[in-house]
C-alpha atoms as a PDB file:
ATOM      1  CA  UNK A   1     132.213 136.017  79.049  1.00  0.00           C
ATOM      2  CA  UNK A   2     129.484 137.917  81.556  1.00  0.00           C
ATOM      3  CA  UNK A   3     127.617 138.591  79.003  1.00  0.00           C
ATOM      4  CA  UNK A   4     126.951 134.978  78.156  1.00  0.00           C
ATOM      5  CA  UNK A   5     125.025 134.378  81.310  1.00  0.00           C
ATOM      6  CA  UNK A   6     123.437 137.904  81.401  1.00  0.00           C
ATOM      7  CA  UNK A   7     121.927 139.128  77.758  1.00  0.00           C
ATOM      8  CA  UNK A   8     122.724 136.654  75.020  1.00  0.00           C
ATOM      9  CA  UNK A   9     121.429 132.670  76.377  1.00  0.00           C
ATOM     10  CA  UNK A  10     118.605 133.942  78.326  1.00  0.00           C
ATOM     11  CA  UNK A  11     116.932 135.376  75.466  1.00  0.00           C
ATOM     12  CA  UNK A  12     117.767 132.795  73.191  1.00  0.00           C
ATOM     13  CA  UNK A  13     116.045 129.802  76.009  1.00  0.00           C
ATOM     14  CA  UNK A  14     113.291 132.200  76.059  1.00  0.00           C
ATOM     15  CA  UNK A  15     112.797 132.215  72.702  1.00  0.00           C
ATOM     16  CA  UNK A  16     112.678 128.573  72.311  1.00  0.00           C
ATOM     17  CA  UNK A  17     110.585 128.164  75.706  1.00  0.00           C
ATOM     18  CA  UNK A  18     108.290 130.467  74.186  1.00  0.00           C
ATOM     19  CA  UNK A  19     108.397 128.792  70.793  1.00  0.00           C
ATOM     20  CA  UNK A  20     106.927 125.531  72.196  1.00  0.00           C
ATOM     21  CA  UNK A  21     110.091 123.860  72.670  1.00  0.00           C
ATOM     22  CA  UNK A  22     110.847 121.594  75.450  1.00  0.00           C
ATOM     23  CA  UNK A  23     112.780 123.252  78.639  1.00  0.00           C
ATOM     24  CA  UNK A  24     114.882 120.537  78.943  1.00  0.00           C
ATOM     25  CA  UNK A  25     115.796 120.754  75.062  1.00  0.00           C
ATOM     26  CA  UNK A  26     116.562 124.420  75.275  1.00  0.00           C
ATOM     27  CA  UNK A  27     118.571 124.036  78.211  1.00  0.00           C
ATOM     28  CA  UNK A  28     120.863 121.589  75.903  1.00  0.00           C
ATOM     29  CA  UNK A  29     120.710 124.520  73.053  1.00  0.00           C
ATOM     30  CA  UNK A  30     121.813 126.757  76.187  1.00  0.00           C
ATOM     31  CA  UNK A  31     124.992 124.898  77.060  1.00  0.00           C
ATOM     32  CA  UNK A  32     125.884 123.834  73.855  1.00  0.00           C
ATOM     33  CA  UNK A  33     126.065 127.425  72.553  1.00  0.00           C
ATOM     34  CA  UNK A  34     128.145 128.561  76.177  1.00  0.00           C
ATOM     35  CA  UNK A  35     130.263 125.764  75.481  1.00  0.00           C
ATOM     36  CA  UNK A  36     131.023 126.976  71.928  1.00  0.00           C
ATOM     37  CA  UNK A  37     131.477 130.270  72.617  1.00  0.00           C
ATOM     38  CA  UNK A  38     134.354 129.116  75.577  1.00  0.00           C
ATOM     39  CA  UNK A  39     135.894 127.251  73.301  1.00  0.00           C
ATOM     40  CA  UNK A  40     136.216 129.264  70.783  1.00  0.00           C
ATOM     41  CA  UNK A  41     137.527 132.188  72.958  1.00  0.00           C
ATOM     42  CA  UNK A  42     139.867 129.865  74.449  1.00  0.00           C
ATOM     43  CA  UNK A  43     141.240 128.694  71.100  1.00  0.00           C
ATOM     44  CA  UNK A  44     141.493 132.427  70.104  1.00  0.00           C
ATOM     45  CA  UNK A  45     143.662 133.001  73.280  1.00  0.00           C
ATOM     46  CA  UNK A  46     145.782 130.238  72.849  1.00  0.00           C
ATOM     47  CA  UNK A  47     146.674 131.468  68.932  1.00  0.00           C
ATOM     48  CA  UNK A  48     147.292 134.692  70.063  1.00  0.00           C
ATOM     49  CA  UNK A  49     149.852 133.646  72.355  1.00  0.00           C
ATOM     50  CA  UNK A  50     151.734 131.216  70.812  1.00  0.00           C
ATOM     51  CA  UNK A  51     151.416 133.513  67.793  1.00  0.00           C
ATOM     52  CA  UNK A  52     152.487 136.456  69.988  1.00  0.00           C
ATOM     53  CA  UNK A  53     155.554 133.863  71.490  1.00  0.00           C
ATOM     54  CA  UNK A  54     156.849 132.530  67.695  1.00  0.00           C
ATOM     55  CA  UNK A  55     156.827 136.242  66.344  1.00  0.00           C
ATOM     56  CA  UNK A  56     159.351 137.714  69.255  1.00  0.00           C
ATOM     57  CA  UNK A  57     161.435 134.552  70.014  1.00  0.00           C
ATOM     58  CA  UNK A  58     164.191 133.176  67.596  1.00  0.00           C
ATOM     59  CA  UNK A  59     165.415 129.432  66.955  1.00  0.00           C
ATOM     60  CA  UNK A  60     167.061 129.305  70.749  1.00  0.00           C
ATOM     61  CA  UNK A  61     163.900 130.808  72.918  1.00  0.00           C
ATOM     62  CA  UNK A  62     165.701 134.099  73.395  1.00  0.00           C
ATOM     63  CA  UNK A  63     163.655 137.520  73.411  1.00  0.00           C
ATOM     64  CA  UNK A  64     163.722 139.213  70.547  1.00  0.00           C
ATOM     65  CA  UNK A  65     162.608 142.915  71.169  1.00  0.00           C
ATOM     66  CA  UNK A  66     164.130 144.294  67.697  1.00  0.00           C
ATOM     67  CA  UNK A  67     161.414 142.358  65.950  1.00  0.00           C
ATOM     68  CA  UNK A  68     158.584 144.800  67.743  1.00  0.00           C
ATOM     69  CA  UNK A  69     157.887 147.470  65.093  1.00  0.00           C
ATOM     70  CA  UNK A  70     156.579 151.183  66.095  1.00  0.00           C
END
């Protein structure tokens, strides 16, 4: 997520800036992409762990270790 801020939405609000677009309109393009990319991340996250929480419980919520393969 530092990397948002630091490399990728810079450069892409220069771009547009340079392009001829409006600041104001390429600050939209800016937050609409950081908002994407959050959400998307977050919604990543949140499969992984319920995911993670169906695979290695059973039908009463106990921990089921055996299930872990090496």
């Amino acid at each position: 997520m530092a990397a948002i801020g630091l490399v990728f939405l810079p450069g892409m609000m220069t771009g547009q800036i340079l392009a001829g677009v409006e600041p104001a309109d390429a600050v939209k393009y800016q937050l609409l992409i950081m908002f994407l990319i959050a959400g998307g991340t977050g919604l990543g996250t949140l499969t992984a762990v319920l995911g993670g929480a169906h695979l290695l419980t059973d039908h009463r919520h106990r921990l089921r270790l055996d299930r872990i393969s090496r």
